[in-house]
PDB file of N, CA and C in Angstrom:
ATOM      1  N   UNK A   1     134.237 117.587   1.076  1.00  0.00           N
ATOM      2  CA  UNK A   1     133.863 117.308   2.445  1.00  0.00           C
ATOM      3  C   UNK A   1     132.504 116.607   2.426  1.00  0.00           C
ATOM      4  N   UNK A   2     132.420 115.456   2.960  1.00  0.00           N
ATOM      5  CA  UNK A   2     131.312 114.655   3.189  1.00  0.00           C
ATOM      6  C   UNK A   2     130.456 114.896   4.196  1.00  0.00           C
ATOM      7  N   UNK A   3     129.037 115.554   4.116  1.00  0.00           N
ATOM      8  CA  UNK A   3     128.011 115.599   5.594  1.00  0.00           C
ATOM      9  C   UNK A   3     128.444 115.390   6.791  1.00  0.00           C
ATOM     10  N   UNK A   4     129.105 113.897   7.042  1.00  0.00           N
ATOM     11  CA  UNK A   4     129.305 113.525   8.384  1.00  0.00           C
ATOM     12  C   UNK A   4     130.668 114.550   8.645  1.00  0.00           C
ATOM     13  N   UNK A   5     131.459 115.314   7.556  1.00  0.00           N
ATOM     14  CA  UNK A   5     132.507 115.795   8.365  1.00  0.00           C
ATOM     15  C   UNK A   5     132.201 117.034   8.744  1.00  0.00           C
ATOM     16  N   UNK A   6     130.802 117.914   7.863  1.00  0.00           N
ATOM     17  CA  UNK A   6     130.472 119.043   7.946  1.00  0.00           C
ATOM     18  C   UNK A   6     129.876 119.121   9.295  1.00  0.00           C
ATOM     19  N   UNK A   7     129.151 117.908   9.866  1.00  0.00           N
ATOM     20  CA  UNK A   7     128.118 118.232  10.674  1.00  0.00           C
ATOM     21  C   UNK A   7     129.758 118.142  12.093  1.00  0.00           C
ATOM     22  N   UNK A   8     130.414 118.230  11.812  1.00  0.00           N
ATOM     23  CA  UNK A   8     131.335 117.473  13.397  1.00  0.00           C
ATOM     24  C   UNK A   8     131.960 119.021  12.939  1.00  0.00           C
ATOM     25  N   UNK A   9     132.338 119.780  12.318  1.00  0.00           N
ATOM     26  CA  UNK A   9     133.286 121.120  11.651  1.00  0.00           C
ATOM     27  C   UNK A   9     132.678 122.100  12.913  1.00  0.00           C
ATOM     28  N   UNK A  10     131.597 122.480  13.176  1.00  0.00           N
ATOM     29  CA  UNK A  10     131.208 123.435  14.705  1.00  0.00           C
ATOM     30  C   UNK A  10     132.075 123.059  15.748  1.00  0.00           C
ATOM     31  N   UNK A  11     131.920 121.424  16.176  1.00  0.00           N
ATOM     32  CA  UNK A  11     132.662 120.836  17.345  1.00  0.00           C
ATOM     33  C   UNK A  11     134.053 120.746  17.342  1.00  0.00           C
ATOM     34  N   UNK A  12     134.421 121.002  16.314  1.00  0.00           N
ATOM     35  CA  UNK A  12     136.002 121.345  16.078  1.00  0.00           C
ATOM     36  C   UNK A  12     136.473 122.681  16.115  1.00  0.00           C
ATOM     37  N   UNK A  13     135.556 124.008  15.712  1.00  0.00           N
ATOM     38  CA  UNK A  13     135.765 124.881  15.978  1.00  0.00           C
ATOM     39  C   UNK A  13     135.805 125.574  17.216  1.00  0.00           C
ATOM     40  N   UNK A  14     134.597 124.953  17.729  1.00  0.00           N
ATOM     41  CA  UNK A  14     134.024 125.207  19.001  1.00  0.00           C
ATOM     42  C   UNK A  14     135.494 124.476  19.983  1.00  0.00           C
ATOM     43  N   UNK A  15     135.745 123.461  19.810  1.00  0.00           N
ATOM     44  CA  UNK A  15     136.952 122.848  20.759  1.00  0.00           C
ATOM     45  C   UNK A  15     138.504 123.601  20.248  1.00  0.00           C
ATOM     46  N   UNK A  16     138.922 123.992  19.719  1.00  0.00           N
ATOM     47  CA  UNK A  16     139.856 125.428  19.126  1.00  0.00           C
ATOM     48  C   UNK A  16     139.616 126.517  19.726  1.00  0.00           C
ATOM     49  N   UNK A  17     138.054 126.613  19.571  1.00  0.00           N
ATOM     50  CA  UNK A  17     137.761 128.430  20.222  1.00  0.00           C
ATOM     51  C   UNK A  17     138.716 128.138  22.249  1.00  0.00           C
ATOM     52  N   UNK A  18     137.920 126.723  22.438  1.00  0.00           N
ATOM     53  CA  UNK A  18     138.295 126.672  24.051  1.00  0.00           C
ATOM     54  C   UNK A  18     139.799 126.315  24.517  1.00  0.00           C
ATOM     55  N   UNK A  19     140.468 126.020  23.765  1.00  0.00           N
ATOM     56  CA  UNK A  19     142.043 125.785  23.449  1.00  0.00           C
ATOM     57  C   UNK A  19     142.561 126.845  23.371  1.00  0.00           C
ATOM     58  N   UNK A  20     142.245 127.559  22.438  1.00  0.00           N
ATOM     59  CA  UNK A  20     142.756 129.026  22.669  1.00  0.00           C
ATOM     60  C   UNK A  20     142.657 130.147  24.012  1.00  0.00           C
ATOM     61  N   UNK A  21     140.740 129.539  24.419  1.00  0.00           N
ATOM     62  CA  UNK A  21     140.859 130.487  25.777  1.00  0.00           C
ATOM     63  C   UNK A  21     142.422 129.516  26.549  1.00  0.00           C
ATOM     64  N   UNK A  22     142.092 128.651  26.903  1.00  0.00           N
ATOM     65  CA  UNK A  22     142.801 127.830  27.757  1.00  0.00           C
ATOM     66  C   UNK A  22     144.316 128.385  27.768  1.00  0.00           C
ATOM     67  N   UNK A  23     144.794 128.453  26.894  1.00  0.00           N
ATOM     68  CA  UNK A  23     146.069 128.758  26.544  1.00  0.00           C
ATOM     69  C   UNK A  23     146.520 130.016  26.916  1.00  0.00           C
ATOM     70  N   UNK A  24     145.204 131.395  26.724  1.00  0.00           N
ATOM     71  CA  UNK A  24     145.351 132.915  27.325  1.00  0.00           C
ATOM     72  C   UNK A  24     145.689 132.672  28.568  1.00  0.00           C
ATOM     73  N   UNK A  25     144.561 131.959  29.128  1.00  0.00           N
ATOM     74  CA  UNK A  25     144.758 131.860  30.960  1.00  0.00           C
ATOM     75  C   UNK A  25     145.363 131.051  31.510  1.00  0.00           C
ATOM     76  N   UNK A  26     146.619 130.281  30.508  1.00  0.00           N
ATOM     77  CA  UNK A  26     147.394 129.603  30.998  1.00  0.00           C
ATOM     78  C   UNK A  26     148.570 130.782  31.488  1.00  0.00           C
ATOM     79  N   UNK A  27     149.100 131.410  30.143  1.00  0.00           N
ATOM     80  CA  UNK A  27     149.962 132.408  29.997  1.00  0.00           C
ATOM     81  C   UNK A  27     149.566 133.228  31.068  1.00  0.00           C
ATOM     82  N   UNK A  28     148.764 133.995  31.257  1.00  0.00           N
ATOM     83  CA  UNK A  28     148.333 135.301  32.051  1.00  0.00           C
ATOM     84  C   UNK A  28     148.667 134.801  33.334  1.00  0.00           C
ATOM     85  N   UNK A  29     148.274 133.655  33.698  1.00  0.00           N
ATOM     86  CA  UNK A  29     148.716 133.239  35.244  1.00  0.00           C
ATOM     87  C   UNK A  29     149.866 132.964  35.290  1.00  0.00           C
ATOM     88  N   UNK A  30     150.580 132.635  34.002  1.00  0.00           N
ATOM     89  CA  UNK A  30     152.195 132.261  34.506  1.00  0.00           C
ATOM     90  C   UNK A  30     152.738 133.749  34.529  1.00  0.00           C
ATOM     91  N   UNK A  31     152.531 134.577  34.123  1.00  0.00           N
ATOM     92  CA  UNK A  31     153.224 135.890  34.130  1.00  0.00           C
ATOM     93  C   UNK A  31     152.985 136.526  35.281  1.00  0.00           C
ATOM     94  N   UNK A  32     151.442 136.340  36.089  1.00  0.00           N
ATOM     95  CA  UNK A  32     151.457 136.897  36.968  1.00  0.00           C
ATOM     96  C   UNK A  32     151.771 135.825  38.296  1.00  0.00           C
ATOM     97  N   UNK A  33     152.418 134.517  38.443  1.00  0.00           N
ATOM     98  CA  UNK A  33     152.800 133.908  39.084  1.00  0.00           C
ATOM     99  C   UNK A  33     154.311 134.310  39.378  1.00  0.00           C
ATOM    100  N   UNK A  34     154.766 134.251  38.068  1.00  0.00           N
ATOM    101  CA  UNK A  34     155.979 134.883  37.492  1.00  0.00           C
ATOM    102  C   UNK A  34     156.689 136.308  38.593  1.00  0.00           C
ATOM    103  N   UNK A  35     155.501 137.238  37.745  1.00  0.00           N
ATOM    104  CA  UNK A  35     155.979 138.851  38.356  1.00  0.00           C
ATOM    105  C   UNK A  35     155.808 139.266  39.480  1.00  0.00           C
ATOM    106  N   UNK A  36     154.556 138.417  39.690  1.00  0.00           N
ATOM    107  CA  UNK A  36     153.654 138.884  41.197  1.00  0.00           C
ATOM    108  C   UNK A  36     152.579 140.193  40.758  1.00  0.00           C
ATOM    109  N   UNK A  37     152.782 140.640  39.180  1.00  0.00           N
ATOM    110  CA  UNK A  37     151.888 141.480  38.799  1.00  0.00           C
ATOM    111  C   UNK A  37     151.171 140.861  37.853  1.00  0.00           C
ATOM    112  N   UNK A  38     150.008 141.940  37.127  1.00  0.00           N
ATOM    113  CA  UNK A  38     149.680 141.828  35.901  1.00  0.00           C
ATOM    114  C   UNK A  38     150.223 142.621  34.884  1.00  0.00           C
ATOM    115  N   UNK A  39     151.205 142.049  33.976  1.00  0.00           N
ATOM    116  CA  UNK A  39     151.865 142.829  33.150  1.00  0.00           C
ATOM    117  C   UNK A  39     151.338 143.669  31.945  1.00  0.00           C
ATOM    118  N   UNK A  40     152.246 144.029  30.835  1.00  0.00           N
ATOM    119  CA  UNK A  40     151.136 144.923  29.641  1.00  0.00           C
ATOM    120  C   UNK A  40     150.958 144.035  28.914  1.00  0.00           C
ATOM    121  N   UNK A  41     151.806 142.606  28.669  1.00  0.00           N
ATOM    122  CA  UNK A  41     151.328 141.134  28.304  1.00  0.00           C
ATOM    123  C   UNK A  41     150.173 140.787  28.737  1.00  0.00           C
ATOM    124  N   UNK A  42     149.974 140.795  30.200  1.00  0.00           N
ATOM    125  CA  UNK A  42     148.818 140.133  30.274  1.00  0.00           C
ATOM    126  C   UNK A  42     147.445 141.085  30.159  1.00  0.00           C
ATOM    127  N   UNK A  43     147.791 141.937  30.486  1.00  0.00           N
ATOM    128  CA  UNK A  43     146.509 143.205  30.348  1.00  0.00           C
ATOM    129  C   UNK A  43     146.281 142.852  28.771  1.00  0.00           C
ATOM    130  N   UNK A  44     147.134 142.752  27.920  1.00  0.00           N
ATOM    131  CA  UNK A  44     146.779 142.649  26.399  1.00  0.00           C
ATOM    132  C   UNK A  44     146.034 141.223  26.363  1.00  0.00           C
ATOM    133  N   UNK A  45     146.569 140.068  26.808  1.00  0.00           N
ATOM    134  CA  UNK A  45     146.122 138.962  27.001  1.00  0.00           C
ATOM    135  C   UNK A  45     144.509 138.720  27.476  1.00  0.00           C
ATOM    136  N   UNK A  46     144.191 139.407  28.553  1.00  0.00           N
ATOM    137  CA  UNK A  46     142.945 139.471  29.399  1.00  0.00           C
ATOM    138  C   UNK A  46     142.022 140.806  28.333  1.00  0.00           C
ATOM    139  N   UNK A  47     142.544 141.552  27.555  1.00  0.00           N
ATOM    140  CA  UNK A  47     141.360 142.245  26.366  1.00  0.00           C
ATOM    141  C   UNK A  47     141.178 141.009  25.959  1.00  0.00           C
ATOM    142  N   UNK A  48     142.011 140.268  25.206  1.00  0.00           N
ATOM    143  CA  UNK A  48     141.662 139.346  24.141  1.00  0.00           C
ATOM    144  C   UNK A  48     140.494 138.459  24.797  1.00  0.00           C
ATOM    145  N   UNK A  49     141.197 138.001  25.887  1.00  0.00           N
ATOM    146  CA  UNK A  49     139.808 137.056  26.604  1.00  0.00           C
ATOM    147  C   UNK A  49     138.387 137.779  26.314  1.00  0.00           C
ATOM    148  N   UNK A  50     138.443 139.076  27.072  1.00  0.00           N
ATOM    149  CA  UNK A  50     137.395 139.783  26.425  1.00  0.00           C
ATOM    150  C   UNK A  50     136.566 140.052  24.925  1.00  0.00           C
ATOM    151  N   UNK A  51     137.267 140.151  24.276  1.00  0.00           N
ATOM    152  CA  UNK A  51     137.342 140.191  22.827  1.00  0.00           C
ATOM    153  C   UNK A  51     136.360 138.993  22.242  1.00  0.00           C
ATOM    154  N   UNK A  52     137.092 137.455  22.752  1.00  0.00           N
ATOM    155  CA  UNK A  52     136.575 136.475  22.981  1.00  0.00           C
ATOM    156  C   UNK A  52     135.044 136.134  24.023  1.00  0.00           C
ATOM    157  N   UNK A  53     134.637 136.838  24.344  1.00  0.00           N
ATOM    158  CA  UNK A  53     133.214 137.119  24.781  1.00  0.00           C
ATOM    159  C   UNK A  53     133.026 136.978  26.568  1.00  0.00           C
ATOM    160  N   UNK A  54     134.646 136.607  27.118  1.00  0.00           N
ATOM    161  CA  UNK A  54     134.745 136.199  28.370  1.00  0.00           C
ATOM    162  C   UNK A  54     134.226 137.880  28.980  1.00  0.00           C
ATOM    163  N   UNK A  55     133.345 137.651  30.281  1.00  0.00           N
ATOM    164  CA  UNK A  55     132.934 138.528  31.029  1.00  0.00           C
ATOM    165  C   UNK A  55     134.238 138.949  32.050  1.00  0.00           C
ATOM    166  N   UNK A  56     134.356 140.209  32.504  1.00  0.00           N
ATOM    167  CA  UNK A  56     135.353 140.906  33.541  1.00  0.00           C
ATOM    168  C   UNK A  56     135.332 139.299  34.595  1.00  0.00           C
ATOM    169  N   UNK A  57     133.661 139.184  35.398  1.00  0.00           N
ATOM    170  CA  UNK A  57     133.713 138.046  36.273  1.00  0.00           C
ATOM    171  C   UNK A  57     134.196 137.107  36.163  1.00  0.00           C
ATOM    172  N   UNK A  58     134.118 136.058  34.571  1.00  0.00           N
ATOM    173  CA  UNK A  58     134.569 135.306  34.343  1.00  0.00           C
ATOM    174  C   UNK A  58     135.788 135.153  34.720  1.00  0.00           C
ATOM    175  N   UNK A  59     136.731 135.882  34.026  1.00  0.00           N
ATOM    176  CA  UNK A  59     138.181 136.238  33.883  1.00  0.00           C
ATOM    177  C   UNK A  59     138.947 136.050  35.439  1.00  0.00           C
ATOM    178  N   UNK A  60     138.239 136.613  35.930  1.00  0.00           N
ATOM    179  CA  UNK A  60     138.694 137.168  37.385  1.00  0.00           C
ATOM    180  C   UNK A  60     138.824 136.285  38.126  1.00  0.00           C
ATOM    181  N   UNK A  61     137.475 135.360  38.178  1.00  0.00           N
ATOM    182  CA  UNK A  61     137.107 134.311  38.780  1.00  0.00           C
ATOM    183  C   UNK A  61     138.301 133.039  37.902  1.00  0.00           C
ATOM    184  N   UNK A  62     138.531 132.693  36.725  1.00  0.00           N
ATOM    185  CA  UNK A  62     139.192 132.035  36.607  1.00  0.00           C
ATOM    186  C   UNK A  62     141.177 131.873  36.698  1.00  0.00           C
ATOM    187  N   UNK A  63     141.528 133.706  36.688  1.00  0.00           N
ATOM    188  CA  UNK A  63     142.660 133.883  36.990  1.00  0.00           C
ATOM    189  C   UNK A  63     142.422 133.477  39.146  1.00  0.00           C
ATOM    190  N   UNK A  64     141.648 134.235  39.643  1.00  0.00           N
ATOM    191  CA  UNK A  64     141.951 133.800  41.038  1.00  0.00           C
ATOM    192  C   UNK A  64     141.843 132.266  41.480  1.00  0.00           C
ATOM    193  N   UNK A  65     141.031 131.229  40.445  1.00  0.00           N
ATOM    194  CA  UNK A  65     141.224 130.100  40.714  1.00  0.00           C
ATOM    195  C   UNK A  65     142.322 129.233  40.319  1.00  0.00           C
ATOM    196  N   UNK A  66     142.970 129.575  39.171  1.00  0.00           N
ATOM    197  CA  UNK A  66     144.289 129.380  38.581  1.00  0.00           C
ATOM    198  C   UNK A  66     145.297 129.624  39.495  1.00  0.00           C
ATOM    199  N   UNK A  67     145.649 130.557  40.381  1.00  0.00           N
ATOM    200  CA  UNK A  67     146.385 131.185  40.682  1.00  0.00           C
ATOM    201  C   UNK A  67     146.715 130.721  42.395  1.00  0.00           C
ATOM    202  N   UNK A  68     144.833 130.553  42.566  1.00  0.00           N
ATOM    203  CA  UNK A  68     144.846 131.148  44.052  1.00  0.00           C
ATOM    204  C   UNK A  68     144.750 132.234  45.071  1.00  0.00           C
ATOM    205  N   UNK A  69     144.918 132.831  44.548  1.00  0.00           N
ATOM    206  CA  UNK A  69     144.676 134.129  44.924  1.00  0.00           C
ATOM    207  C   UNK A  69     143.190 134.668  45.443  1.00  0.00           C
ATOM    208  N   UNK A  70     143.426 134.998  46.761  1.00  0.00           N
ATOM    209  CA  UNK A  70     141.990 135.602  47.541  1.00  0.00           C
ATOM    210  C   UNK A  70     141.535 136.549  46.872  1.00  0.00           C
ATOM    211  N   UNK A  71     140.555 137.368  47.208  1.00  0.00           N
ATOM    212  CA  UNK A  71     139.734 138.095  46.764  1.00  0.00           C
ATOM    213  C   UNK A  71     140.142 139.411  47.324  1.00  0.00           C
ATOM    214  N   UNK A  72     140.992 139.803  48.168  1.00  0.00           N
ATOM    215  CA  UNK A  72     141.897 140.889  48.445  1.00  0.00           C
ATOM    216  C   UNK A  72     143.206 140.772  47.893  1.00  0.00           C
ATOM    217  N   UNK A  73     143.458 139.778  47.503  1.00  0.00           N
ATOM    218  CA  UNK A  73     145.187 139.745  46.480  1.00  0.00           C
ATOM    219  C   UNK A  73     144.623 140.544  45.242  1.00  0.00           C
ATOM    220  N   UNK A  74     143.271 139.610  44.554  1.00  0.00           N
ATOM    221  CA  UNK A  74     142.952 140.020  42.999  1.00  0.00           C
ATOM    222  C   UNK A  74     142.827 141.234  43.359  1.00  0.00           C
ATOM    223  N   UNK A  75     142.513 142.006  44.433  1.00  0.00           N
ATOM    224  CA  UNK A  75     141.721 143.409  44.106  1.00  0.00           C
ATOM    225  C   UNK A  75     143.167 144.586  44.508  1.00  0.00           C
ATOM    226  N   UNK A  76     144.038 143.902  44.912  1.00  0.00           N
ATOM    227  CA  UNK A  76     145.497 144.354  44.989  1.00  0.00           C
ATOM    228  C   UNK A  76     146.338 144.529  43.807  1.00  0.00           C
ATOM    229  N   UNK A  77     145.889 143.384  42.986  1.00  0.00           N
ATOM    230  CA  UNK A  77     146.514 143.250  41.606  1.00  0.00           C
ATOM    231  C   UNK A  77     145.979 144.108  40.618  1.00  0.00           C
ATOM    232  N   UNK A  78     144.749 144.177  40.786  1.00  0.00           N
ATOM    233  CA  UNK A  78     143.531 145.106  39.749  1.00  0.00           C
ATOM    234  C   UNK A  78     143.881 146.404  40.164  1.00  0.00           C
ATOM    235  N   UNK A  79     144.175 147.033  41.545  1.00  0.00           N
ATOM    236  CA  UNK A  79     144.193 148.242  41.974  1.00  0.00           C
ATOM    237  C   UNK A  79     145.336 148.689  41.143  1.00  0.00           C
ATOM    238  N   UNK A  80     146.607 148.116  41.269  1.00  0.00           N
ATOM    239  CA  UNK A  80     148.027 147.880  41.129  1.00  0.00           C
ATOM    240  C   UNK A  80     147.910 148.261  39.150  1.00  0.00           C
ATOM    241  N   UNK A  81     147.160 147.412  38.682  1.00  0.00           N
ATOM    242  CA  UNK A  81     147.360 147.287  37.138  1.00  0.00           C
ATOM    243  C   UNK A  81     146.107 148.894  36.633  1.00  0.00           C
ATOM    244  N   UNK A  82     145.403 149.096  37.464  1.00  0.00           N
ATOM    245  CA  UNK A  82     144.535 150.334  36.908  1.00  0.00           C
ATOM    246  C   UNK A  82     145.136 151.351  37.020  1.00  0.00           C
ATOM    247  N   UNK A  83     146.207 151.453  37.226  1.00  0.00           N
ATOM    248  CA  UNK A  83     146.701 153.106  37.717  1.00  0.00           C
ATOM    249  C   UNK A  83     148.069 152.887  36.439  1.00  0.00           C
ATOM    250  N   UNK A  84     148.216 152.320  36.129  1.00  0.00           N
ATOM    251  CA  UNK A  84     149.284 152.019  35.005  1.00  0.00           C
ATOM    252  C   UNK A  84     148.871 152.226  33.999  1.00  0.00           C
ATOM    253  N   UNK A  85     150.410 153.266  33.426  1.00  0.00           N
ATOM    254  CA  UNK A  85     149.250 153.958  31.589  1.00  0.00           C
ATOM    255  C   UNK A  85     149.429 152.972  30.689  1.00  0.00           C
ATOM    256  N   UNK A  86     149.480 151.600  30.596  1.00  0.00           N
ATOM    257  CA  UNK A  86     149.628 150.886  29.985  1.00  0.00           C
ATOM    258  C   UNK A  86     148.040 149.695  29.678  1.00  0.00           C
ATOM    259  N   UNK A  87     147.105 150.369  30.577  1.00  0.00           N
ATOM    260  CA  UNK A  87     145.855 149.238  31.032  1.00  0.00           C
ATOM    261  C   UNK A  87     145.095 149.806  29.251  1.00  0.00           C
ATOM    262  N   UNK A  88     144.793 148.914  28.893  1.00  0.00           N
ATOM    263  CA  UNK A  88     144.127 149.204  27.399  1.00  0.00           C
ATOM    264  C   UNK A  88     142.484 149.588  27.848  1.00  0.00           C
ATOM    265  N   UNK A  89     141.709 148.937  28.475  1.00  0.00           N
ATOM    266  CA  UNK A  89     140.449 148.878  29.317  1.00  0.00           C
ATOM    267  C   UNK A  89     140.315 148.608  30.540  1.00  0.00           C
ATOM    268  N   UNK A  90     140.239 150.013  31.197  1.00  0.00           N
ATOM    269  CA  UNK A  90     139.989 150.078  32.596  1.00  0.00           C
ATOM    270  C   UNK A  90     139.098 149.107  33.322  1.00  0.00           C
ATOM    271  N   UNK A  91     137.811 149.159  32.417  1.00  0.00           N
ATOM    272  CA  UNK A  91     136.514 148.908  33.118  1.00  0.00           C
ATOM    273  C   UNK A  91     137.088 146.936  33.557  1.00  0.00           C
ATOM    274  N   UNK A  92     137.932 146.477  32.874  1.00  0.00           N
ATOM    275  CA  UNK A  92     137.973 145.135  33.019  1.00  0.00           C
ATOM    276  C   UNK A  92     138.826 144.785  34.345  1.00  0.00           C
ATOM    277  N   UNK A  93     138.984 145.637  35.449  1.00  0.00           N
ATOM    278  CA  UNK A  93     139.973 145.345  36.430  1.00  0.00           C
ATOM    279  C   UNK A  93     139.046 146.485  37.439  1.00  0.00           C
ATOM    280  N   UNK A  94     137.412 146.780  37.501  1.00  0.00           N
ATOM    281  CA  UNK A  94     136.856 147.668  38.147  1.00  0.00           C
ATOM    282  C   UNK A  94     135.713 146.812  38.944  1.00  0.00           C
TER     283      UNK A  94
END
Protein backbone atom coordinates (compact mmCIF):
# COMPACT_ATOMS: atom_id res chain seq x y z
CA UNK A 1 0.00 0.00 0.00
CA UNK A 2 1.36 3.31 -1.14
CA UNK A 3 0.95 6.66 1.34
CA UNK A 4 -1.54 8.19 -0.94
CA UNK A 5 -3.75 4.99 -0.39
CA UNK A 6 -3.06 4.89 3.40
CA UNK A 7 -3.83 8.46 3.91
CA UNK A 8 -7.60 8.06 1.91
CA UNK A 9 -8.05 4.19 4.16
CA UNK A 10 -9.94 6.50 7.33
CA UNK A 11 -12.28 8.04 4.51
CA UNK A 12 -13.16 4.73 3.36
CA UNK A 13 -13.74 3.42 6.60
CA UNK A 14 -15.35 6.27 7.85
CA UNK A 15 -17.81 6.16 4.51
CA UNK A 16 -18.62 2.11 5.38
CA UNK A 17 -19.07 3.03 9.06
CA UNK A 18 -22.07 5.57 7.47
CA UNK A 19 -23.39 2.92 4.94
CA UNK A 20 -23.87 0.65 7.44
CA UNK A 21 -25.71 3.21 9.78
CA UNK A 22 -27.76 4.04 6.64
CA UNK A 23 -28.73 0.65 5.90
CA UNK A 24 -29.92 -0.06 9.96
CA UNK A 25 -32.33 2.88 9.50
CA UNK A 26 -33.26 1.94 6.29
CA UNK A 27 -34.45 -1.59 7.54
CA UNK A 28 -35.90 -0.41 10.97
CA UNK A 29 -38.24 1.99 9.14
CA UNK A 30 -39.28 -0.51 6.64
CA UNK A 31 -40.35 -2.92 9.37
CA UNK A 32 -41.94 -0.43 11.23
CA UNK A 33 -43.71 1.05 8.08
CA UNK A 34 -44.33 -2.52 7.40
CA UNK A 35 -45.93 -3.62 10.97
CA UNK A 36 -47.01 -0.34 12.22
CA UNK A 37 -44.69 -1.52 15.20
CA UNK A 38 -41.23 -1.77 16.36
CA UNK A 39 -40.39 -5.31 16.09
CA UNK A 40 -37.61 -7.67 18.09
CA UNK A 41 -35.77 -7.05 14.56
CA UNK A 42 -35.81 -3.73 14.94
CA UNK A 43 -35.32 -3.28 18.72
CA UNK A 44 -32.13 -5.53 17.89
CA UNK A 45 -31.44 -3.23 14.95
CA UNK A 46 -31.80 0.20 16.99
CA UNK A 47 -29.11 -1.54 20.01
CA UNK A 48 -26.81 -1.88 17.18
CA UNK A 49 -27.30 1.79 16.13
CA UNK A 50 -26.48 2.30 19.65
CA UNK A 51 -23.62 0.09 19.83
CA UNK A 52 -22.49 2.22 16.90
CA UNK A 53 -22.31 5.39 19.11
CA UNK A 54 -25.84 6.75 17.79
CA UNK A 55 -27.56 8.63 20.83
CA UNK A 56 -31.44 7.41 21.97
CA UNK A 57 -32.14 11.30 20.34
CA UNK A 58 -30.41 10.68 17.41
CA UNK A 59 -32.18 7.48 16.56
CA UNK A 60 -35.51 8.76 17.34
CA UNK A 61 -35.15 11.84 15.61
CA UNK A 62 -33.99 10.03 12.52
CA UNK A 63 -36.57 7.04 12.59
CA UNK A 64 -39.47 9.92 13.06
CA UNK A 65 -37.98 11.74 10.10
CA UNK A 66 -37.72 8.62 7.93
CA UNK A 67 -40.96 7.62 8.69
CA UNK A 68 -42.87 10.67 9.55
CA UNK A 69 -44.17 10.10 12.32
CA UNK A 70 -45.19 12.92 15.00
CA UNK A 71 -43.91 13.07 18.21
CA UNK A 72 -47.07 11.38 19.79
CA UNK A 73 -46.97 8.37 17.15
CA UNK A 74 -43.00 7.84 18.23
CA UNK A 75 -44.01 7.98 21.86
CA UNK A 76 -46.96 5.43 21.02
CA UNK A 77 -44.50 3.20 19.39
CA UNK A 78 -41.81 3.50 22.30
CA UNK A 79 -44.69 3.05 24.90
CA UNK A 80 -45.97 -0.01 22.77
CA UNK A 81 -42.23 -1.61 22.33
CA UNK A 82 -41.22 -0.96 26.32
CA UNK A 83 -43.66 -3.15 27.83
CA UNK A 84 -42.59 -6.11 25.53
CA UNK A 85 -40.23 -8.84 27.08
CA UNK A 86 -38.43 -8.80 24.09
CA UNK A 87 -36.89 -4.85 24.41
CA UNK A 88 -33.00 -5.71 24.97
CA UNK A 89 -32.52 -1.86 26.48
CA UNK A 90 -35.22 -0.13 27.93
CA UNK A 91 -33.52 3.11 28.52
CA UNK A 92 -33.37 3.54 24.50
CA UNK A 93 -37.26 4.01 23.95
CA UNK A 94 -37.52 6.28 27.54
Amino acid sequence: MIPKQKGSLPLQVEKLFYELQDRIFSDVVRRIKKTGEITSTADYQINKLMILGNSTEIIEQEIKRLTGKTDPEMWELYDKVANWEYVRYEEAYL
